[in-house]
PDB file of N, CA and C in Angstrom:
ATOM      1  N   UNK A   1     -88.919 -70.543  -1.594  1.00  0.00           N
ATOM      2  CA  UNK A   1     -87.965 -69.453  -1.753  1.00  0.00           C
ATOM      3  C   UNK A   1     -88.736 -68.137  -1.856  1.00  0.00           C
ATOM      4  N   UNK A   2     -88.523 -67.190  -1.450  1.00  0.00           N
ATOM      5  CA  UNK A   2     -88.703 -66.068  -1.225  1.00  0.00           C
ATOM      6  C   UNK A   2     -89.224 -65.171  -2.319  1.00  0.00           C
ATOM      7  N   UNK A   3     -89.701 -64.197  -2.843  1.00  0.00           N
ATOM      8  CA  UNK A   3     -89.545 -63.489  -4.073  1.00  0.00           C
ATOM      9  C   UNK A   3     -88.532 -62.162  -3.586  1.00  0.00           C
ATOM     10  N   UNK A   4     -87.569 -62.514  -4.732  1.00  0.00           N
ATOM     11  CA  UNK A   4     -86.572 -61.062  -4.796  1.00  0.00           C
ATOM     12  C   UNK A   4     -87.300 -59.841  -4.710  1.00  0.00           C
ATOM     13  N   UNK A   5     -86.974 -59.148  -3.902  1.00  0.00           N
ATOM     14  CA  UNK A   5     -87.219 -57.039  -3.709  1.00  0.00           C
ATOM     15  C   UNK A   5     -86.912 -56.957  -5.025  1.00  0.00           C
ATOM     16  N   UNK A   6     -87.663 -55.772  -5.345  1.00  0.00           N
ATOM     17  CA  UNK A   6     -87.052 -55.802  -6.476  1.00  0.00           C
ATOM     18  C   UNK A   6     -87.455 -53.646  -6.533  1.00  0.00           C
ATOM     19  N   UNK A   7     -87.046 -52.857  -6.951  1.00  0.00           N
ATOM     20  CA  UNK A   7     -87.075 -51.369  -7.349  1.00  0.00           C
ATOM     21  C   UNK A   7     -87.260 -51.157  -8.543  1.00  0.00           C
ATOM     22  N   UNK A   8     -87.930 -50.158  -9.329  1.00  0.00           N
ATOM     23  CA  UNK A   8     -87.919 -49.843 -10.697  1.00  0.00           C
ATOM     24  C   UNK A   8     -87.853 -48.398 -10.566  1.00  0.00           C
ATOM     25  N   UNK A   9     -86.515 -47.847 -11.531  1.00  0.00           N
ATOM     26  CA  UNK A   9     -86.113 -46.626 -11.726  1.00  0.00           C
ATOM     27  C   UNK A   9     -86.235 -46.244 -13.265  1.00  0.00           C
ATOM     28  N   UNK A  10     -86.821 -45.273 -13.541  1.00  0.00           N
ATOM     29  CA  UNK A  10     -86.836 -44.754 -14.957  1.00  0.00           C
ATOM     30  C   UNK A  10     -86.744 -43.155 -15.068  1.00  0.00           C
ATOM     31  N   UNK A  11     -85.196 -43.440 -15.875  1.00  0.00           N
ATOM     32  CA  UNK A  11     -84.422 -41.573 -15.667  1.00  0.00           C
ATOM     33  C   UNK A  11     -85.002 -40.873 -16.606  1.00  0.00           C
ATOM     34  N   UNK A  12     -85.162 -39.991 -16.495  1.00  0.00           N
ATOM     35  CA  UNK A  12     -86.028 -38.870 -17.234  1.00  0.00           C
ATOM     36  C   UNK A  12     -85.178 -37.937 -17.940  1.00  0.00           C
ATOM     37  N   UNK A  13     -84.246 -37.857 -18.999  1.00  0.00           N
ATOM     38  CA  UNK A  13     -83.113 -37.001 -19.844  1.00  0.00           C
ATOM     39  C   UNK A  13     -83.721 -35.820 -19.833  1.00  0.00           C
ATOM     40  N   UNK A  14     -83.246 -34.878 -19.195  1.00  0.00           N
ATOM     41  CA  UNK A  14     -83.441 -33.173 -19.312  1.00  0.00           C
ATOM     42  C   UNK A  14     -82.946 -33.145 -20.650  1.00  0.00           C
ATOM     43  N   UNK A  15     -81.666 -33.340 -21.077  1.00  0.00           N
ATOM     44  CA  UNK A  15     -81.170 -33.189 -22.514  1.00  0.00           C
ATOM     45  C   UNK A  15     -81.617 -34.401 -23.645  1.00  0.00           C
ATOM     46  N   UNK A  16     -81.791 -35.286 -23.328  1.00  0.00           N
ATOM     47  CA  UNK A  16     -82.480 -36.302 -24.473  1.00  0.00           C
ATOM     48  C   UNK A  16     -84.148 -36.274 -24.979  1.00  0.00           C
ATOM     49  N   UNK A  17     -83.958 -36.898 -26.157  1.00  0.00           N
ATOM     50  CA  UNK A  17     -85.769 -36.341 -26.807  1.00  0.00           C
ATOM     51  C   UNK A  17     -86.678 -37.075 -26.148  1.00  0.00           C
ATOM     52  N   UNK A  18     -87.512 -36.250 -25.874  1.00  0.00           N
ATOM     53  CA  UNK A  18     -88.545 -36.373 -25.313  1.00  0.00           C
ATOM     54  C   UNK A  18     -89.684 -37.326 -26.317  1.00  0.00           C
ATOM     55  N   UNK A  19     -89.315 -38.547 -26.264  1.00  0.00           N
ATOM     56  CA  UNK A  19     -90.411 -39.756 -27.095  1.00  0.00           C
ATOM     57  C   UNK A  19     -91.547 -39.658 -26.504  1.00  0.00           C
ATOM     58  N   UNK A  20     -91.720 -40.009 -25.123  1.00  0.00           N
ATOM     59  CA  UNK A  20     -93.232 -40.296 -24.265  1.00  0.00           C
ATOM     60  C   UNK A  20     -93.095 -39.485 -22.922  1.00  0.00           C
ATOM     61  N   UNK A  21     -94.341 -39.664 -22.666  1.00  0.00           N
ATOM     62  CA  UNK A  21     -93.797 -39.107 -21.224  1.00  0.00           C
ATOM     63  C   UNK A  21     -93.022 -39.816 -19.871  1.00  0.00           C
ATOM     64  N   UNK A  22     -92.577 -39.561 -19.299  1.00  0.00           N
ATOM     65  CA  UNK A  22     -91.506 -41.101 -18.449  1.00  0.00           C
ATOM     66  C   UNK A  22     -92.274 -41.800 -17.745  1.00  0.00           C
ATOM     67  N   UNK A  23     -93.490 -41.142 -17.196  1.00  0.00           N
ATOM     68  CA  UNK A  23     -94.172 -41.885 -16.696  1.00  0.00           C
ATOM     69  C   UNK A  23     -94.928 -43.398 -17.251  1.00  0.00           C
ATOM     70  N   UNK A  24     -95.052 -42.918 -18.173  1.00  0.00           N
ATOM     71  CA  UNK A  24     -95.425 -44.111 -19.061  1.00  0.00           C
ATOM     72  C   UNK A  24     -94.271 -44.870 -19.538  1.00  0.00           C
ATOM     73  N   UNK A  25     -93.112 -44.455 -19.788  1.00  0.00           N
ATOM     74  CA  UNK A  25     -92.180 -45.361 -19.531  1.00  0.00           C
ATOM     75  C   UNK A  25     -91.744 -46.067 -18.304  1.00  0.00           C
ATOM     76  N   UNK A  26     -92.129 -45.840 -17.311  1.00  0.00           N
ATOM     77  CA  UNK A  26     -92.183 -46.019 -16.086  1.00  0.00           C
ATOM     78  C   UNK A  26     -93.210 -47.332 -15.871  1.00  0.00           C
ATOM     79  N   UNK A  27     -94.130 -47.099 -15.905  1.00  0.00           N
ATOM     80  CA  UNK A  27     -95.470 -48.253 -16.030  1.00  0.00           C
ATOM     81  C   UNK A  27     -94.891 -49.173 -16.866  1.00  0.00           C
ATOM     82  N   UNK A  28     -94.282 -49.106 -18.298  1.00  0.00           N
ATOM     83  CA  UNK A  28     -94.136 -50.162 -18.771  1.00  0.00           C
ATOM     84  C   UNK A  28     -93.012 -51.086 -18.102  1.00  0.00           C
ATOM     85  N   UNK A  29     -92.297 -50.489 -17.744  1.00  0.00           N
ATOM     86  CA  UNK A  29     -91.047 -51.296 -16.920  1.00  0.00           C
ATOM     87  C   UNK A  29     -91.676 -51.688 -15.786  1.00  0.00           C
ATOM     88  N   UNK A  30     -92.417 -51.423 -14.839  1.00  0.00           N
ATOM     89  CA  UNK A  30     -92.847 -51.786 -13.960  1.00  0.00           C
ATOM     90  C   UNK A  30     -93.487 -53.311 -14.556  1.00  0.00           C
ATOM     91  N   UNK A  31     -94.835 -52.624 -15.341  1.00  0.00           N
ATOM     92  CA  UNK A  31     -95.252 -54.590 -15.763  1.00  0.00           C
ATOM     93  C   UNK A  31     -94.241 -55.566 -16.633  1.00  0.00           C
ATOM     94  N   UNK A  32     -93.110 -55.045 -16.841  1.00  0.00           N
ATOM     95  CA  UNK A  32     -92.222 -55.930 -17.396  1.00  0.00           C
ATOM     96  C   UNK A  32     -91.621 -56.872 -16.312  1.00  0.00           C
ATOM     97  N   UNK A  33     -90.896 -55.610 -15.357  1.00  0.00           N
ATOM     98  CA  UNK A  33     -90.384 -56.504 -14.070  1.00  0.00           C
ATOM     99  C   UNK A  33     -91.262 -57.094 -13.581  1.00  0.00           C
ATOM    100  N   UNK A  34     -92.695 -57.103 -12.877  1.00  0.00           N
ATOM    101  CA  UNK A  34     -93.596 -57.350 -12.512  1.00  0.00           C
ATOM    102  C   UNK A  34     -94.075 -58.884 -12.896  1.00  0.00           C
ATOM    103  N   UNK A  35     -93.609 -58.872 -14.117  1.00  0.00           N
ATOM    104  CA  UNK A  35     -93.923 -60.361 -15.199  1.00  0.00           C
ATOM    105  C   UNK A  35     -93.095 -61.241 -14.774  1.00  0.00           C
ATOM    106  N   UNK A  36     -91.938 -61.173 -14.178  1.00  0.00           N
ATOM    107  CA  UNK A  36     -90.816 -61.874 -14.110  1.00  0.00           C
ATOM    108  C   UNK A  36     -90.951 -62.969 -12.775  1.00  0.00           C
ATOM    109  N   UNK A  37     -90.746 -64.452 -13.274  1.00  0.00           N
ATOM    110  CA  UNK A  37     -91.140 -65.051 -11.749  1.00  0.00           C
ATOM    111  C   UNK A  37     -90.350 -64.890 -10.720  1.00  0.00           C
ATOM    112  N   UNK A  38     -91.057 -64.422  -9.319  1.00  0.00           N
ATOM    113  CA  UNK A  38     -89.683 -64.657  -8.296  1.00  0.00           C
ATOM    114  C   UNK A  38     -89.865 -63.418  -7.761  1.00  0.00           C
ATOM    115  N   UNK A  39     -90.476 -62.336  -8.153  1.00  0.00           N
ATOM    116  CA  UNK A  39     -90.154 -60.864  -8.279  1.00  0.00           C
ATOM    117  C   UNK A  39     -91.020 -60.053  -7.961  1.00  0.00           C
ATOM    118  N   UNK A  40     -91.069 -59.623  -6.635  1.00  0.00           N
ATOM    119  CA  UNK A  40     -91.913 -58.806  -6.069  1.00  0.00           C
ATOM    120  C   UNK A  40     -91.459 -57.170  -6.239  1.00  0.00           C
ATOM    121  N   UNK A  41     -91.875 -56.771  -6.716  1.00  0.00           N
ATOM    122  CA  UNK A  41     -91.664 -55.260  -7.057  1.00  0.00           C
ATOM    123  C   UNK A  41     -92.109 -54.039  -5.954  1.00  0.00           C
ATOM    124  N   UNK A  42     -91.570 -53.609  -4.974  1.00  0.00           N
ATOM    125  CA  UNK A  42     -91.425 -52.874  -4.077  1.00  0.00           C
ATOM    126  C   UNK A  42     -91.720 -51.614  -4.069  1.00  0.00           C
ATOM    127  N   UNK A  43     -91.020 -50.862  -5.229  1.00  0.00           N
ATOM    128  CA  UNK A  43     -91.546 -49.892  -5.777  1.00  0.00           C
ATOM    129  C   UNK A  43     -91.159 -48.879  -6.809  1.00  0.00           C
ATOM    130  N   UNK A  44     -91.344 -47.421  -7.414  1.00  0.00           N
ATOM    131  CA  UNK A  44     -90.684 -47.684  -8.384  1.00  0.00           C
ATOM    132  C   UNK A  44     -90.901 -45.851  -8.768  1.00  0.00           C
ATOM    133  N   UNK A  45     -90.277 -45.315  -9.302  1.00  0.00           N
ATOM    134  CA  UNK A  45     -90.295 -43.878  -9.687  1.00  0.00           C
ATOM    135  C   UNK A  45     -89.091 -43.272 -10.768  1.00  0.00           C
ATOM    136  N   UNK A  46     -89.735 -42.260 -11.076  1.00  0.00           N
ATOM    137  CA  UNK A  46     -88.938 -41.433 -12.035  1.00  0.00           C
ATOM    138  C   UNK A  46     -87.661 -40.835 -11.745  1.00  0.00           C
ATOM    139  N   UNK A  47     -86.653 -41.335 -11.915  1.00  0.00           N
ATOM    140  CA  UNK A  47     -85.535 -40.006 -11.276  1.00  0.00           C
ATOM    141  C   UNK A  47     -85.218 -39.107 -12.419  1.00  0.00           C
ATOM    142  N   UNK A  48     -85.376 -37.797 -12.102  1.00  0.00           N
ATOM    143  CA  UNK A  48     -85.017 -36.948 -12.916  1.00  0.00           C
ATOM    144  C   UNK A  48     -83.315 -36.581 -13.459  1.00  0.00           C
ATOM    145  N   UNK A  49     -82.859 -36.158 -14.455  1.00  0.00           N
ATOM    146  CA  UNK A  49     -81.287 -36.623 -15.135  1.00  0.00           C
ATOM    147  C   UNK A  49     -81.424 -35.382 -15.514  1.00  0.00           C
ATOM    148  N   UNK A  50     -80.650 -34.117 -14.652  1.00  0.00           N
ATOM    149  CA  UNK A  50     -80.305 -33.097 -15.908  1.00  0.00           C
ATOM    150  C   UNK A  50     -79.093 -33.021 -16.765  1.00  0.00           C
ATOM    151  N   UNK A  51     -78.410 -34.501 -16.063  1.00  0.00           N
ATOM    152  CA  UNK A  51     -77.053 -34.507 -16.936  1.00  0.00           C
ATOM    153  C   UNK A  51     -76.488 -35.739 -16.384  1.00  0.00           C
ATOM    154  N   UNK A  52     -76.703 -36.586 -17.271  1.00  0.00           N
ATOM    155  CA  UNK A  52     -75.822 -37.896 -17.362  1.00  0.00           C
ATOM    156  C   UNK A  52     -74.147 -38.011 -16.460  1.00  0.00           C
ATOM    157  N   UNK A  53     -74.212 -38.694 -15.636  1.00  0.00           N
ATOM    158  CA  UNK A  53     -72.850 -39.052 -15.198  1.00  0.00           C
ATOM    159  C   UNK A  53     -72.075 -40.213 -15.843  1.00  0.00           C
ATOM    160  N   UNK A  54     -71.229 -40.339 -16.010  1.00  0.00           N
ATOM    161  CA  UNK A  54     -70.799 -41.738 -17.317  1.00  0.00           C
ATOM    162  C   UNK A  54     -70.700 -43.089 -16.458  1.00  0.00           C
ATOM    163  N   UNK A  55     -70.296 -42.979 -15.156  1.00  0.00           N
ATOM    164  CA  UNK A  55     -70.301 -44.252 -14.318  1.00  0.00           C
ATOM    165  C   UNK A  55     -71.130 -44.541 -13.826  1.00  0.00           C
ATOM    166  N   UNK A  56     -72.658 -43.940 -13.552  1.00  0.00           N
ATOM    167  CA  UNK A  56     -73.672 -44.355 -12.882  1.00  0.00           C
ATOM    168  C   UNK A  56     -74.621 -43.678 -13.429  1.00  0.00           C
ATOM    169  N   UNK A  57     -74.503 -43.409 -14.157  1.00  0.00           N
ATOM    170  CA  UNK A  57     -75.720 -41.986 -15.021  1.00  0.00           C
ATOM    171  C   UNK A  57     -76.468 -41.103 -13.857  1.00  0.00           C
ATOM    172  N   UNK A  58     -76.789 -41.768 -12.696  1.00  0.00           N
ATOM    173  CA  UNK A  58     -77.288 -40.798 -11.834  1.00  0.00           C
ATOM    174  C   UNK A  58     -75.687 -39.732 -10.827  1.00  0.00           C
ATOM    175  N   UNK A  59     -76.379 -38.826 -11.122  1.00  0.00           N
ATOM    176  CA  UNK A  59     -75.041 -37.672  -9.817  1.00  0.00           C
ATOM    177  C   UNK A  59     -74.990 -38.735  -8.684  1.00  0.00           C
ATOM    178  N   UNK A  60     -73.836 -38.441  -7.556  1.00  0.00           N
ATOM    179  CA  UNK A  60     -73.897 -38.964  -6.441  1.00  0.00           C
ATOM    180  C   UNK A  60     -74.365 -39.403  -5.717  1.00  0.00           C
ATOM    181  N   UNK A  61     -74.529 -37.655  -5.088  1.00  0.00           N
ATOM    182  CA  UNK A  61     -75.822 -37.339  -4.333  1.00  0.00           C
ATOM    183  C   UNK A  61     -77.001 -38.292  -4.765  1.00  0.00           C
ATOM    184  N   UNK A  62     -77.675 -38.356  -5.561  1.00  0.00           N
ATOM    185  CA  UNK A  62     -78.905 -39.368  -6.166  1.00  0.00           C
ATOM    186  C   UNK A  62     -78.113 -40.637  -5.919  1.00  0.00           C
ATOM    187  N   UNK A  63     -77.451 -41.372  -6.042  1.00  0.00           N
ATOM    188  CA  UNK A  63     -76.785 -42.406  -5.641  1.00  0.00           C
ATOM    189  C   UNK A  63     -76.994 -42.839  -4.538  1.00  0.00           C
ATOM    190  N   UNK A  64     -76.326 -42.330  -3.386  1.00  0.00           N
ATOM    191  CA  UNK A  64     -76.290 -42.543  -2.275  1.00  0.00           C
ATOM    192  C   UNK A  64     -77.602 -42.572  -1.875  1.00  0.00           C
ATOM    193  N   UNK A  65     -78.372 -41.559  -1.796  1.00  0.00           N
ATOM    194  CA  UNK A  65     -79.808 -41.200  -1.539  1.00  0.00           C
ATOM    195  C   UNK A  65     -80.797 -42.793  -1.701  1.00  0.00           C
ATOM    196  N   UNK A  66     -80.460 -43.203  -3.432  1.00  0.00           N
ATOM    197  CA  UNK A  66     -80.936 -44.242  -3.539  1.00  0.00           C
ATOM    198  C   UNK A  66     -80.808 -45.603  -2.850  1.00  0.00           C
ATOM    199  N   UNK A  67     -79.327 -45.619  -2.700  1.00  0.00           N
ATOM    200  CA  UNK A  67     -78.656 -46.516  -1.881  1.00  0.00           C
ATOM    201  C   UNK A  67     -78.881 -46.590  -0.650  1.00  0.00           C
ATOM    202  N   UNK A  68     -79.261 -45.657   0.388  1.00  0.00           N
ATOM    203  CA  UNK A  68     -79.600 -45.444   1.344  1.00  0.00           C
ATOM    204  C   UNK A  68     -81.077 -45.904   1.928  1.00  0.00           C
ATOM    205  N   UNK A  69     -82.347 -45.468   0.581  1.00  0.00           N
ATOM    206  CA  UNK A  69     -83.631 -46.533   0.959  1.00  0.00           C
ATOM    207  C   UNK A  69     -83.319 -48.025   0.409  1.00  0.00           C
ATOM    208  N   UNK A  70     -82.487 -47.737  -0.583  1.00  0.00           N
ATOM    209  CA  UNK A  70     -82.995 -49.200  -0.965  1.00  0.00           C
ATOM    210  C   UNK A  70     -82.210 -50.297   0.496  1.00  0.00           C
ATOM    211  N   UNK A  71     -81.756 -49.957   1.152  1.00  0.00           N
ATOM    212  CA  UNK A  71     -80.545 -50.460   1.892  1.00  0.00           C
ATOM    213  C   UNK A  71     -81.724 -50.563   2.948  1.00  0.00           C
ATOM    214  N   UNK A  72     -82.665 -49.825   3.530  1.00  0.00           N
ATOM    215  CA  UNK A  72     -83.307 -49.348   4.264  1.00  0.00           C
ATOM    216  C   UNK A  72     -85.015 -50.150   4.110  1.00  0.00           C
ATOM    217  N   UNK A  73     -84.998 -50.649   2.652  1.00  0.00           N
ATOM    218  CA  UNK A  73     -86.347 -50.993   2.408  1.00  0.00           C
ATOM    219  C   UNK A  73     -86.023 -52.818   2.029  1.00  0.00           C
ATOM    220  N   UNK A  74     -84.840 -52.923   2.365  1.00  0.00           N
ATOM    221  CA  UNK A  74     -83.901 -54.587   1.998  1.00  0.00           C
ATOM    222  C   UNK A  74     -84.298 -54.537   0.748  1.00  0.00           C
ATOM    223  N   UNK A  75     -84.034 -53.597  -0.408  1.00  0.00           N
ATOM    224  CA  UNK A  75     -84.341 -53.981  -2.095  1.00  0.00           C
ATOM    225  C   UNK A  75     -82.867 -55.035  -2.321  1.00  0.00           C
ATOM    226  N   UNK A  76     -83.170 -55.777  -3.065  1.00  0.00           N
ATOM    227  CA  UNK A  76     -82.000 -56.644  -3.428  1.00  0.00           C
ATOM    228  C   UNK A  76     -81.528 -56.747  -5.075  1.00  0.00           C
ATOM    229  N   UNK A  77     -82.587 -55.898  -5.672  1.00  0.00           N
ATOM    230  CA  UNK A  77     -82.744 -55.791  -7.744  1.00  0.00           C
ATOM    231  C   UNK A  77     -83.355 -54.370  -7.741  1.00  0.00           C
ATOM    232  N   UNK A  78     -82.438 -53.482  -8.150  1.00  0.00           N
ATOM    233  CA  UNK A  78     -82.788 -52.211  -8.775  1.00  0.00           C
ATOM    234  C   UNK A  78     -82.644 -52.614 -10.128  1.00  0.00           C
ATOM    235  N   UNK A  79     -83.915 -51.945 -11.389  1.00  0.00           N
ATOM    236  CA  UNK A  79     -84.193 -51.832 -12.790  1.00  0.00           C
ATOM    237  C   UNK A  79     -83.838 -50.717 -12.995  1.00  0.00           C
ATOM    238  N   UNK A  80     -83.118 -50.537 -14.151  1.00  0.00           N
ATOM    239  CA  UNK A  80     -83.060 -49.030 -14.735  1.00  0.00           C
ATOM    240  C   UNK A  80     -83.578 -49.011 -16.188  1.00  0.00           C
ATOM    241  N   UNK A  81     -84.695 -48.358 -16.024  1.00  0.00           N
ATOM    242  CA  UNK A  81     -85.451 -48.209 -17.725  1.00  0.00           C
ATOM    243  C   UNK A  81     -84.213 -47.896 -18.613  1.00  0.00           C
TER     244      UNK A  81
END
């Protein structure tokens, strides 16, 4: 069997406190998913949030955008830190 695509996204709160830097929250989710059997991790970045949407936390626009590589790169498991 195959290993699942897999994406790692970690949103970056313009308005929420700033604990670490995201990047490093970023890395850690990466070797978390990374750990998981089955699970090839494709790839993985920061999306920036200057304001929470309540149904998808990312705006649209960022939506689609995302939807569009991942659709494009056959991801089949997006992570959201």
């Amino acid at each position: 069997m195959p290993d699942t695509r897999a994406w790692v996204l970690h949103p970056d709160l313009k308005s929420g406190p700033q604990r670490r830097l995201p990047e490093l929250g970023l890395a850690e989710a990466v070797s978390l998913a990374a750990a998981l059997p089955s699970m090839q991790v494709c790839g993985a970045e920061v999306v920036r949030v200057a304001r929470m949407t309540p149904a998808t936390l990312f705006g649209s626009g960022k939506v689609a955008e995302l939807a569009a590589r991942f659709k494009a790169d056959e991801i089949e498991l997006v992570f959201v830190d």
